[in-house]
PDB file of N, CA and C in Angstrom:
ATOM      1  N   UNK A   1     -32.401 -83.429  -1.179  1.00  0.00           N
ATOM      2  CA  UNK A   1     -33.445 -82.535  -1.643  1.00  0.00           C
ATOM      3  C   UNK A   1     -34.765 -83.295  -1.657  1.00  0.00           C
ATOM      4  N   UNK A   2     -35.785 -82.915  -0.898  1.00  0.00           N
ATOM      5  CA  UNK A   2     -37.083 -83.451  -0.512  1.00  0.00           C
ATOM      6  C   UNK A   2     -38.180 -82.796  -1.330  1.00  0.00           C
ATOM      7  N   UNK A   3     -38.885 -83.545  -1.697  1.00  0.00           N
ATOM      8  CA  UNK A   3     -40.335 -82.504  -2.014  1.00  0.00           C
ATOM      9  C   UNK A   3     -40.860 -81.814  -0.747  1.00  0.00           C
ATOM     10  N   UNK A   4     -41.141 -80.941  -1.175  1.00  0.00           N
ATOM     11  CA  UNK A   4     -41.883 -80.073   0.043  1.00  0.00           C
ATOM     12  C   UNK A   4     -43.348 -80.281   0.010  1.00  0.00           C
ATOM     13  N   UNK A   5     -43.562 -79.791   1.406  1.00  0.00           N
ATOM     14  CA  UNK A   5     -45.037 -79.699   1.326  1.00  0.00           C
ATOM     15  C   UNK A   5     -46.141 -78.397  -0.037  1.00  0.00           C
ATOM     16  N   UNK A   6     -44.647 -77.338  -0.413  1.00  0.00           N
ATOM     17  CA  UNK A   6     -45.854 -76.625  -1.686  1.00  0.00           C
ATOM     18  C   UNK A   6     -45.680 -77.382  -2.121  1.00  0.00           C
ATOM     19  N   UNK A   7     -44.898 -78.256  -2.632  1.00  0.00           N
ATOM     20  CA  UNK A   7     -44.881 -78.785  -4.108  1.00  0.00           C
ATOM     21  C   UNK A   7     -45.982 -79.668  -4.146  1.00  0.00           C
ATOM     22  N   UNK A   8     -46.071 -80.338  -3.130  1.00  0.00           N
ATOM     23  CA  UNK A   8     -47.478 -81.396  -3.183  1.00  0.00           C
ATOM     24  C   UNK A   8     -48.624 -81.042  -2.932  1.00  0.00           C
ATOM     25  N   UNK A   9     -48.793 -79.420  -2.618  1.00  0.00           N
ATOM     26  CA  UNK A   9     -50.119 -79.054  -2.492  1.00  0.00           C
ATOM     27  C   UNK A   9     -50.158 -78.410  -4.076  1.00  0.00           C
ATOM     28  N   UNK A  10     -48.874 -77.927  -4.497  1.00  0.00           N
ATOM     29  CA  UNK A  10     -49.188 -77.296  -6.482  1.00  0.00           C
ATOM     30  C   UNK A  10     -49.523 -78.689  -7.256  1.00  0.00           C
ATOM     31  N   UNK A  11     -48.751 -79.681  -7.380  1.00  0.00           N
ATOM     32  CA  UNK A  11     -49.471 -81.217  -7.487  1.00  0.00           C
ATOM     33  C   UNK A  11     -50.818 -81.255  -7.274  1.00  0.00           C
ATOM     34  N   UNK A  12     -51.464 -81.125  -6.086  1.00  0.00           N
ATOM     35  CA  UNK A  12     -53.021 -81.546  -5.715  1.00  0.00           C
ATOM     36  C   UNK A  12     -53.527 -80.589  -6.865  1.00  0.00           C
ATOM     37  N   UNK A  13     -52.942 -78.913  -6.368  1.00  0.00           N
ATOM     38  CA  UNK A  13     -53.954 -78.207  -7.207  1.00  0.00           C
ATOM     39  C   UNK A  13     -54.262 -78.617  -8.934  1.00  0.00           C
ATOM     40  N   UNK A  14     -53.009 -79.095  -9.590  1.00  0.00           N
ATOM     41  CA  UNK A  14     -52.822 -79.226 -10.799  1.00  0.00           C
ATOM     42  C   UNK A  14     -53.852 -80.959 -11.029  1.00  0.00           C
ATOM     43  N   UNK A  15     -53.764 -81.672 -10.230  1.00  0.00           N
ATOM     44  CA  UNK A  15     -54.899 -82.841 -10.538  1.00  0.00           C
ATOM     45  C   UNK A  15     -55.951 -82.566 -10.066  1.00  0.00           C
ATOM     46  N   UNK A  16     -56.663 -81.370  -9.694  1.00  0.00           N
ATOM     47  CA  UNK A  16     -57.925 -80.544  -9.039  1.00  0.00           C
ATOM     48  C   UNK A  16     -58.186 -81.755  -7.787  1.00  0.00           C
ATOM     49  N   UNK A  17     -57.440 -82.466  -7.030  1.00  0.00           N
ATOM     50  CA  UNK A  17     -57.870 -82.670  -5.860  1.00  0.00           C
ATOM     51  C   UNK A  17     -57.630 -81.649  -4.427  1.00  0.00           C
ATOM     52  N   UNK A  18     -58.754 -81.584  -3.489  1.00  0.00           N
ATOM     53  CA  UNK A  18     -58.765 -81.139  -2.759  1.00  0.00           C
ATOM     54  C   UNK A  18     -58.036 -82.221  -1.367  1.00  0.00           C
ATOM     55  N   UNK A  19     -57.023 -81.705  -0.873  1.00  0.00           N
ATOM     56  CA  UNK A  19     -56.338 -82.543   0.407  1.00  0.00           C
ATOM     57  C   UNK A  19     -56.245 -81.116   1.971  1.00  0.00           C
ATOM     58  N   UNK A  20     -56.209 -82.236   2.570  1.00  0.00           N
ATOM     59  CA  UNK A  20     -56.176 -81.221   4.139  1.00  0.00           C
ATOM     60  C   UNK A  20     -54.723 -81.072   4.245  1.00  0.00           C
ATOM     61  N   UNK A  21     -54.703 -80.154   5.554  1.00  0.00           N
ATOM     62  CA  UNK A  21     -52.978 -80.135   5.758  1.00  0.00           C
ATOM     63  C   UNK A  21     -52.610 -81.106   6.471  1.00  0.00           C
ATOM     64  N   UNK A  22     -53.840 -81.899   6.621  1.00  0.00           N
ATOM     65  CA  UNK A  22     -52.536 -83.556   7.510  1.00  0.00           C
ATOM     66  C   UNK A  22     -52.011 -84.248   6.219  1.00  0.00           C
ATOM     67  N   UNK A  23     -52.870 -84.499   5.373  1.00  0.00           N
ATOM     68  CA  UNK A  23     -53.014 -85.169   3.868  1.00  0.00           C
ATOM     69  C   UNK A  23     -51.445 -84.517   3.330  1.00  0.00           C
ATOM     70  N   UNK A  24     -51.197 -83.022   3.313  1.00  0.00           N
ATOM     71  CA  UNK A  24     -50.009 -82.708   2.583  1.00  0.00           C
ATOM     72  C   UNK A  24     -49.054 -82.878   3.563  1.00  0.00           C
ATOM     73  N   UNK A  25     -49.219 -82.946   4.712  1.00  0.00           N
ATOM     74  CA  UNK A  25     -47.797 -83.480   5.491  1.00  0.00           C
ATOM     75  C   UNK A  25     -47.406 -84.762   5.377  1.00  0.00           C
ATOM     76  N   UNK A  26     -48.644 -85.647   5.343  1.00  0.00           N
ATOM     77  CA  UNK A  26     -48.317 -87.660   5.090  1.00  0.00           C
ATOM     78  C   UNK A  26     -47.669 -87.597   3.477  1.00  0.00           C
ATOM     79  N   UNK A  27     -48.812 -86.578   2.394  1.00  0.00           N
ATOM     80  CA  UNK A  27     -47.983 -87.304   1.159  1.00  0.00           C
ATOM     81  C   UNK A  27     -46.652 -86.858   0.784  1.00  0.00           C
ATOM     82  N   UNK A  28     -46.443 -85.808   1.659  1.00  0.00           N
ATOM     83  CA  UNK A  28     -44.355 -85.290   1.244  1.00  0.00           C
ATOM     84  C   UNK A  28     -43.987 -86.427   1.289  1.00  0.00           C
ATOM     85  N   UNK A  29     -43.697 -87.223   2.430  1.00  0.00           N
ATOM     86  CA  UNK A  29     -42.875 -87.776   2.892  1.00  0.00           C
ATOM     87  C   UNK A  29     -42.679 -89.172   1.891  1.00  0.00           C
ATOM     88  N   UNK A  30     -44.268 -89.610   1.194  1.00  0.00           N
ATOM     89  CA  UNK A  30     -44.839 -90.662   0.565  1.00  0.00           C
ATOM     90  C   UNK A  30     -44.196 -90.469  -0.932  1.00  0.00           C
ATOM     91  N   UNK A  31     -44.205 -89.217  -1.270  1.00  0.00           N
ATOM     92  CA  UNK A  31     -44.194 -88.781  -2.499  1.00  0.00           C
ATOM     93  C   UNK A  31     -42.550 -89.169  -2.649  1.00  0.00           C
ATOM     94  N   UNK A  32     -41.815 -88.295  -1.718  1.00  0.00           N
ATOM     95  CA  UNK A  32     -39.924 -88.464  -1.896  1.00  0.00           C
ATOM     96  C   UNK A  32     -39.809 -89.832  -1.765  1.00  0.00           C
ATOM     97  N   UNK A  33     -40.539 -90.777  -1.244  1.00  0.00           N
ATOM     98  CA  UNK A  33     -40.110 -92.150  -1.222  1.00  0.00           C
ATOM     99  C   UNK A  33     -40.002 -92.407  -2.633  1.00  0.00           C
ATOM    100  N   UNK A  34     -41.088 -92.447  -3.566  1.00  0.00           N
ATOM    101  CA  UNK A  34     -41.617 -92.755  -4.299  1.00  0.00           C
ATOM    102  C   UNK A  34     -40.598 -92.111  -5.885  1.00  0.00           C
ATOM    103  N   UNK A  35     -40.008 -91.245  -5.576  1.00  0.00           N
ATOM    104  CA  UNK A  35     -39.239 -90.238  -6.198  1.00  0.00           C
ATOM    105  C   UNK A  35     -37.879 -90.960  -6.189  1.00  0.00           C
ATOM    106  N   UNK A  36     -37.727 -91.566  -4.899  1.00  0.00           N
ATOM    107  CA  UNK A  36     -35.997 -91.738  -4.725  1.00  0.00           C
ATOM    108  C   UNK A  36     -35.983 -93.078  -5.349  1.00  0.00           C
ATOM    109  N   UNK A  37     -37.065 -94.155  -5.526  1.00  0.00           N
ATOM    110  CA  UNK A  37     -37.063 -95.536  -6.252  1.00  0.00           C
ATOM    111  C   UNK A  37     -36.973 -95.182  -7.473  1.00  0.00           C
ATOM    112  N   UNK A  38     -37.581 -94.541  -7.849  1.00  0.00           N
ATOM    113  CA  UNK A  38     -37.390 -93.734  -9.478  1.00  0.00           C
ATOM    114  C   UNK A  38     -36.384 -93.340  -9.494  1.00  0.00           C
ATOM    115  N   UNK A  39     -35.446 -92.500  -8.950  1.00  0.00           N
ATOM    116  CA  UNK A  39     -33.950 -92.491  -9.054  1.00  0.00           C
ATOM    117  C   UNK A  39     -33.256 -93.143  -9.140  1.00  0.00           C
ATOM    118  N   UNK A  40     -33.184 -94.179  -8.168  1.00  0.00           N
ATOM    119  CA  UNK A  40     -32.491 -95.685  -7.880  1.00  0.00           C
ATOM    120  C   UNK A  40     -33.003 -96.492  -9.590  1.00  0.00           C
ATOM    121  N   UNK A  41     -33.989 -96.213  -9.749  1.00  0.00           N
ATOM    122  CA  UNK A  41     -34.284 -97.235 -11.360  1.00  0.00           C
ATOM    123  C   UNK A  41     -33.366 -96.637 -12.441  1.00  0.00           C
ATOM    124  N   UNK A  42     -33.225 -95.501 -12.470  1.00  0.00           N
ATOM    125  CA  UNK A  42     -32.756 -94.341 -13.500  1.00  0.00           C
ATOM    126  C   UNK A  42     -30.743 -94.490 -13.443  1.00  0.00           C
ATOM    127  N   UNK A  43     -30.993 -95.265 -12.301  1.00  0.00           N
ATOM    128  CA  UNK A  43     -29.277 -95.093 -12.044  1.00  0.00           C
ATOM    129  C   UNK A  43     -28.885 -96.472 -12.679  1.00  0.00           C
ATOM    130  N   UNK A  44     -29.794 -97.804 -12.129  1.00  0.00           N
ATOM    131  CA  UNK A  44     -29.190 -98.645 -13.122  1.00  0.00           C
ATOM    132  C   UNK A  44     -29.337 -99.017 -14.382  1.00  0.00           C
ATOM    133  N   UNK A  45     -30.471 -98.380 -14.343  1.00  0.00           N
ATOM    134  CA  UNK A  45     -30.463 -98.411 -16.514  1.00  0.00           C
ATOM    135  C   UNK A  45     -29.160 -97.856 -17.019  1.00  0.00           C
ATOM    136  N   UNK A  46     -28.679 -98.969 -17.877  1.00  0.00           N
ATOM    137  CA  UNK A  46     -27.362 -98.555 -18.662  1.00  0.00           C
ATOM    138  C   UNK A  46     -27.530 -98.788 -19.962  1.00  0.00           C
ATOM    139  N   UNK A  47     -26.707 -97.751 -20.582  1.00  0.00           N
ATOM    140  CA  UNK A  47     -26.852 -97.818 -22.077  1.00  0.00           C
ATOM    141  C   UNK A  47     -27.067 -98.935 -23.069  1.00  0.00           C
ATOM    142  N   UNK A  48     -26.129 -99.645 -22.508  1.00  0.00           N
ATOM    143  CA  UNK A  48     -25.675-100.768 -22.979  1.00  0.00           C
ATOM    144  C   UNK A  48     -27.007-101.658 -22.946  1.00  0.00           C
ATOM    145  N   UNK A  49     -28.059-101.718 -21.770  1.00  0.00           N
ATOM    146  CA  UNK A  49     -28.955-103.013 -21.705  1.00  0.00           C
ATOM    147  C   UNK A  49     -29.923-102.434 -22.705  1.00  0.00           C
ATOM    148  N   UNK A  50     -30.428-103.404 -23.973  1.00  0.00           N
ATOM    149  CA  UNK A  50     -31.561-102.849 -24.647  1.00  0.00           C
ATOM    150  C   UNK A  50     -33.074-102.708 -24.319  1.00  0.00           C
ATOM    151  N   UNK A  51     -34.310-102.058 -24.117  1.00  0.00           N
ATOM    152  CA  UNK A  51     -35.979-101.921 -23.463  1.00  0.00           C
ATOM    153  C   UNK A  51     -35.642-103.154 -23.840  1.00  0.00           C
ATOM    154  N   UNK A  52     -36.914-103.803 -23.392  1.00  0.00           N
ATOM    155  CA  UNK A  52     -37.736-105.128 -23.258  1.00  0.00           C
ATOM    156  C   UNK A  52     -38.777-105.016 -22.812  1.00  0.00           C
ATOM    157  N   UNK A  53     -39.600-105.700 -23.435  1.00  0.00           N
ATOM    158  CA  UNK A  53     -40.896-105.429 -23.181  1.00  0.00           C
ATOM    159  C   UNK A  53     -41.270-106.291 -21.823  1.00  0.00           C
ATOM    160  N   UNK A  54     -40.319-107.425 -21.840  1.00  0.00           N
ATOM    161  CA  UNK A  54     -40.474-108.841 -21.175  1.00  0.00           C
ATOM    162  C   UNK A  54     -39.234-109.233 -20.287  1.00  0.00           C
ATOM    163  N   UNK A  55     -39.334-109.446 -19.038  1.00  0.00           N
ATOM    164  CA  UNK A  55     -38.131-109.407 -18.248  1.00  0.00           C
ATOM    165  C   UNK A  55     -37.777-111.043 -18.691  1.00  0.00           C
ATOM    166  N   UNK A  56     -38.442-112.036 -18.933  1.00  0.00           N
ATOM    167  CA  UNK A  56     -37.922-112.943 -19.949  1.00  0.00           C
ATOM    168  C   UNK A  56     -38.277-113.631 -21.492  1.00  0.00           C
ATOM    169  N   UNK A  57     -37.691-114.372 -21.994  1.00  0.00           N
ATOM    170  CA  UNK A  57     -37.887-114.618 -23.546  1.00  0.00           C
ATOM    171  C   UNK A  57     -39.667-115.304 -23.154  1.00  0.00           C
ATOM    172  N   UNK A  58     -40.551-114.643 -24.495  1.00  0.00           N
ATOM    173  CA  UNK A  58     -41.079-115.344 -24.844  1.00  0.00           C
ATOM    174  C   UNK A  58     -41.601-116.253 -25.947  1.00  0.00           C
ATOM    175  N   UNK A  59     -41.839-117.716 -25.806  1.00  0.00           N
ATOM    176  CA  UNK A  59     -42.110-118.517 -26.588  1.00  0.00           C
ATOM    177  C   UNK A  59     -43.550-118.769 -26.782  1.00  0.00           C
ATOM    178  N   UNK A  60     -43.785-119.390 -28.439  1.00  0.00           N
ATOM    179  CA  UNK A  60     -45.484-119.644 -28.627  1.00  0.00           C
ATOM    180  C   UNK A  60     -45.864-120.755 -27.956  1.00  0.00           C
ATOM    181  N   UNK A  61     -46.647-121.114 -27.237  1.00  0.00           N
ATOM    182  CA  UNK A  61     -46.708-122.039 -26.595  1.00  0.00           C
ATOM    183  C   UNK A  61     -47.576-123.395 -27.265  1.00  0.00           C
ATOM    184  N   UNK A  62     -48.494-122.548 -28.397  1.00  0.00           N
ATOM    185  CA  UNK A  62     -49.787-122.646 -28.955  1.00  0.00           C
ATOM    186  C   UNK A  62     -48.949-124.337 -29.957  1.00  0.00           C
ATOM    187  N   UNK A  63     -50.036-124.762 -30.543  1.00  0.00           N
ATOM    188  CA  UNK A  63     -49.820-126.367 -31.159  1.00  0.00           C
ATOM    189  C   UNK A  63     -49.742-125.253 -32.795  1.00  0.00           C
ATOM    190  N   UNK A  64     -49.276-125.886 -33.674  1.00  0.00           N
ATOM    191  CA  UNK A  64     -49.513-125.404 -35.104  1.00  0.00           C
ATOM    192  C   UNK A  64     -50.950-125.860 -35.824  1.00  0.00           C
ATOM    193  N   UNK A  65     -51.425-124.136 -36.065  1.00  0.00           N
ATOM    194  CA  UNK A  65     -52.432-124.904 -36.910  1.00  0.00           C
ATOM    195  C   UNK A  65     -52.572-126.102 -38.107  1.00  0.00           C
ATOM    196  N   UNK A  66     -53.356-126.530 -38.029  1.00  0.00           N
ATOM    197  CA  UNK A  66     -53.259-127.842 -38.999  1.00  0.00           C
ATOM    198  C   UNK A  66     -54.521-127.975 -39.194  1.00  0.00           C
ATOM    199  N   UNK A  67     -55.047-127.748 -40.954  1.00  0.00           N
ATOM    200  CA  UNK A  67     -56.629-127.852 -41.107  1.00  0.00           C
ATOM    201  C   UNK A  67     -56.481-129.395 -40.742  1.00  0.00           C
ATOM    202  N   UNK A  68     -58.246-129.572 -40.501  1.00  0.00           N
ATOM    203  CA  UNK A  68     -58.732-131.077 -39.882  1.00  0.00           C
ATOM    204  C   UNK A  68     -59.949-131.186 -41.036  1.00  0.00           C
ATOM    205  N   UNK A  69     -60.395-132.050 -40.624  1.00  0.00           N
ATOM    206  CA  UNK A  69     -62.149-131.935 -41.117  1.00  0.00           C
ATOM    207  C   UNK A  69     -62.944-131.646 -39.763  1.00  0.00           C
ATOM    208  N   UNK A  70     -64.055-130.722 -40.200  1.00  0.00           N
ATOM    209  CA  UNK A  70     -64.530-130.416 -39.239  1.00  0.00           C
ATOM    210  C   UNK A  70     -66.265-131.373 -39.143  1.00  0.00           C
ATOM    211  N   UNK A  71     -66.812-130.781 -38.033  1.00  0.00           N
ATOM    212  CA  UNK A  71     -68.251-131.259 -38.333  1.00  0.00           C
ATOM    213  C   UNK A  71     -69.397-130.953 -39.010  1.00  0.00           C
ATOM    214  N   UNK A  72     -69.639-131.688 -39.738  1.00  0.00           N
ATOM    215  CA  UNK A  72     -70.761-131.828 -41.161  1.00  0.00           C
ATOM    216  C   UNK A  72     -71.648-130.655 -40.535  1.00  0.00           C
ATOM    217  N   UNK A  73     -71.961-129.587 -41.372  1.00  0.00           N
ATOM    218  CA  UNK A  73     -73.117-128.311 -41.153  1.00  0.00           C
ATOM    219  C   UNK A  73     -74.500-128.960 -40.013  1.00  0.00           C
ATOM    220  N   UNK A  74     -75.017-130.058 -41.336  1.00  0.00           N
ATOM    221  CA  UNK A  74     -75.838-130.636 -40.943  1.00  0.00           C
ATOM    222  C   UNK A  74     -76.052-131.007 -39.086  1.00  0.00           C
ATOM    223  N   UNK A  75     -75.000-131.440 -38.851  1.00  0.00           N
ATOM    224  CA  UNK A  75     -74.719-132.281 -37.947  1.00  0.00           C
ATOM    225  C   UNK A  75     -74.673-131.210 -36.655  1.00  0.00           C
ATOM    226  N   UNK A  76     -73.898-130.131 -37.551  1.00  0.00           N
ATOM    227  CA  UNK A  76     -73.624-128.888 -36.285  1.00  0.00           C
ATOM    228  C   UNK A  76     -75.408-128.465 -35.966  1.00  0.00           C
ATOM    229  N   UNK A  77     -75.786-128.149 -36.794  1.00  0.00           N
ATOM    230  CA  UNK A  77     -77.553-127.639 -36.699  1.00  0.00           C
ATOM    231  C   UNK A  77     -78.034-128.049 -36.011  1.00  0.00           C
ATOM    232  N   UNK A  78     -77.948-129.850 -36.062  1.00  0.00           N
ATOM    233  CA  UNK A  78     -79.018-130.280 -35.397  1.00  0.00           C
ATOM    234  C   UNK A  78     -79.180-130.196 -33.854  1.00  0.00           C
ATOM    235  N   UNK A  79     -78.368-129.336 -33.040  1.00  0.00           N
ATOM    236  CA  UNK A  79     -79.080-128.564 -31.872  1.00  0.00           C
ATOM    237  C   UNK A  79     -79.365-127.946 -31.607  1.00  0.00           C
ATOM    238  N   UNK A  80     -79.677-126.708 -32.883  1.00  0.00           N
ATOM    239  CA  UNK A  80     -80.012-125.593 -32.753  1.00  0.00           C
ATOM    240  C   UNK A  80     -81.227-125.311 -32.257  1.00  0.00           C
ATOM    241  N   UNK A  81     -82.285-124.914 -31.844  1.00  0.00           N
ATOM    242  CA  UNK A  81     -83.773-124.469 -31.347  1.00  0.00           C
ATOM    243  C   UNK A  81     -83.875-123.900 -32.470  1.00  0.00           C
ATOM    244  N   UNK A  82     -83.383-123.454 -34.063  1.00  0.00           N
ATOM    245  CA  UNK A  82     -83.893-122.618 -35.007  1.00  0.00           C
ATOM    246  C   UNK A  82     -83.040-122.500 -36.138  1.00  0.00           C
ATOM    247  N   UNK A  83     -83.208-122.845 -37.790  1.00  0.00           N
ATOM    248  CA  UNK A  83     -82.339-122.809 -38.162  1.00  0.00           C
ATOM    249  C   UNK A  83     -83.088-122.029 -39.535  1.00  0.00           C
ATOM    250  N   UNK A  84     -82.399-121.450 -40.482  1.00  0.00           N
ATOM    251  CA  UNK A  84     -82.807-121.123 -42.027  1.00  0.00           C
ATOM    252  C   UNK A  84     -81.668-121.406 -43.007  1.00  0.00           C
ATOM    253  N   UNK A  85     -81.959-122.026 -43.730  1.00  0.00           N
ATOM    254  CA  UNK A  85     -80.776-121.518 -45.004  1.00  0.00           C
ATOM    255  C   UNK A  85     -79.311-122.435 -44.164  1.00  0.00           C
ATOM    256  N   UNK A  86     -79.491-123.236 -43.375  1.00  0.00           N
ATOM    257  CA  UNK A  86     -78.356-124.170 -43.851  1.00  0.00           C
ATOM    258  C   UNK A  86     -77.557-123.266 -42.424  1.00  0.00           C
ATOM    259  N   UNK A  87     -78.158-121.975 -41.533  1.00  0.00           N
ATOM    260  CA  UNK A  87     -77.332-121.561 -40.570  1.00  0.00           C
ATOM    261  C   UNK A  87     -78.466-121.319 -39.715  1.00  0.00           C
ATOM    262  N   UNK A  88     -77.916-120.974 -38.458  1.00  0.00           N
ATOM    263  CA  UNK A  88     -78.413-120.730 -36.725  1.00  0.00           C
ATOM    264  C   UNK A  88     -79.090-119.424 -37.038  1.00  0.00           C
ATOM    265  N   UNK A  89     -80.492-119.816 -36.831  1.00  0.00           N
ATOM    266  CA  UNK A  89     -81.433-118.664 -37.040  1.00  0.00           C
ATOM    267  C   UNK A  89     -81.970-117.941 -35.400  1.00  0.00           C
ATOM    268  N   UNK A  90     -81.660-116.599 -35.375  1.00  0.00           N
ATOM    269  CA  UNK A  90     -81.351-116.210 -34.051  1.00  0.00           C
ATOM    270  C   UNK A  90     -81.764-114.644 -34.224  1.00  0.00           C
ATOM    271  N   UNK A  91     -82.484-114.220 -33.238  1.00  0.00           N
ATOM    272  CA  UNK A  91     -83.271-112.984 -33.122  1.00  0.00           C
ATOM    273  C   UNK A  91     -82.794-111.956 -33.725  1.00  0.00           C
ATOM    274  N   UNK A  92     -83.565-110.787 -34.604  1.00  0.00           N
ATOM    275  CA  UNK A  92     -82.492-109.746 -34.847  1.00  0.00           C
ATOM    276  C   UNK A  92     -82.759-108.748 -33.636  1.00  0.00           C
ATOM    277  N   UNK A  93     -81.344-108.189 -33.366  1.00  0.00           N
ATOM    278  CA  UNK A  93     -81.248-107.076 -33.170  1.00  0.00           C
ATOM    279  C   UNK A  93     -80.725-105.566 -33.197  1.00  0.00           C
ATOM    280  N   UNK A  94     -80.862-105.843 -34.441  1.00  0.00           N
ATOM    281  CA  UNK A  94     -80.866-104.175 -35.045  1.00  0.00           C
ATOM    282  C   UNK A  94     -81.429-103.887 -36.113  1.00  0.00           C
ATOM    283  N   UNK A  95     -82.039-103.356 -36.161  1.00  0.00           N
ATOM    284  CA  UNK A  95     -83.305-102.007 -36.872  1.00  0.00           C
ATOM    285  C   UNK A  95     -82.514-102.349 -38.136  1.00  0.00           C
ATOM    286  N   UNK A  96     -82.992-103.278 -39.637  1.00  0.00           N
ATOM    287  CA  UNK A  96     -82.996-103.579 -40.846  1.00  0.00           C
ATOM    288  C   UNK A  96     -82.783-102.345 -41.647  1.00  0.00           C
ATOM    289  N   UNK A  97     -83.109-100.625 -41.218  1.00  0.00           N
ATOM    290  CA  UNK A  97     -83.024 -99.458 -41.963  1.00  0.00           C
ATOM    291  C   UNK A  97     -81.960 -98.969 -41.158  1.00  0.00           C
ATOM    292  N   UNK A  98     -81.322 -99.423 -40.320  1.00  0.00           N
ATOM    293  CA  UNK A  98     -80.110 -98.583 -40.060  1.00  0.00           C
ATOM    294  C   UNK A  98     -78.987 -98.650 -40.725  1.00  0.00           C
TER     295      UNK A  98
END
């Protein structure tokens, strides 16, 4: 059992694309391909195997955080082009009454 050529022109109509009649003769043929891999997927899913999000395990790869000391404020500032109040003083942009 094949898709037909209505079915892929009621398809076009239903996603409002417009196709020619060469367009609905190439995508039958494109479409049942596309249909029968989806079958073939549907046949070996078995009850038994549980979804997965991940066709394998994944692990954190990441180091554990661990506080440090970081760098003195001061120290961070001093390349700033602009500073107030001990932080990075930097253009506003957005309207103070909004």
């Amino acid at each position: 059992m094949g898709i037909t050529r209505d079915e892929v022109a009621h398809l076009a109509r239903l996603s409002r694309m417009s196709v020619t009649d060469d367009e609905l003769d190439a995508l039958a043929p494109q479409l049942e391909a596309i249909l029968s891999a989806v079958a073939r997927v549907a046949e070996v899913a078995a009850a038994d195997i549980p979804p997965t999000s991940h066709a394998v395990p994944l692990t954190n790869v990441f180091r554990p955080d661990v506080a440090r000391p970081s760098l003195p404020a001061a120290e961070a500032l001093a390349g700033a082009p602009a500073t107030e109040d001990g932080r990075f003083r930097v253009p506003r942009i957005l309207d103070p009454d909004e």
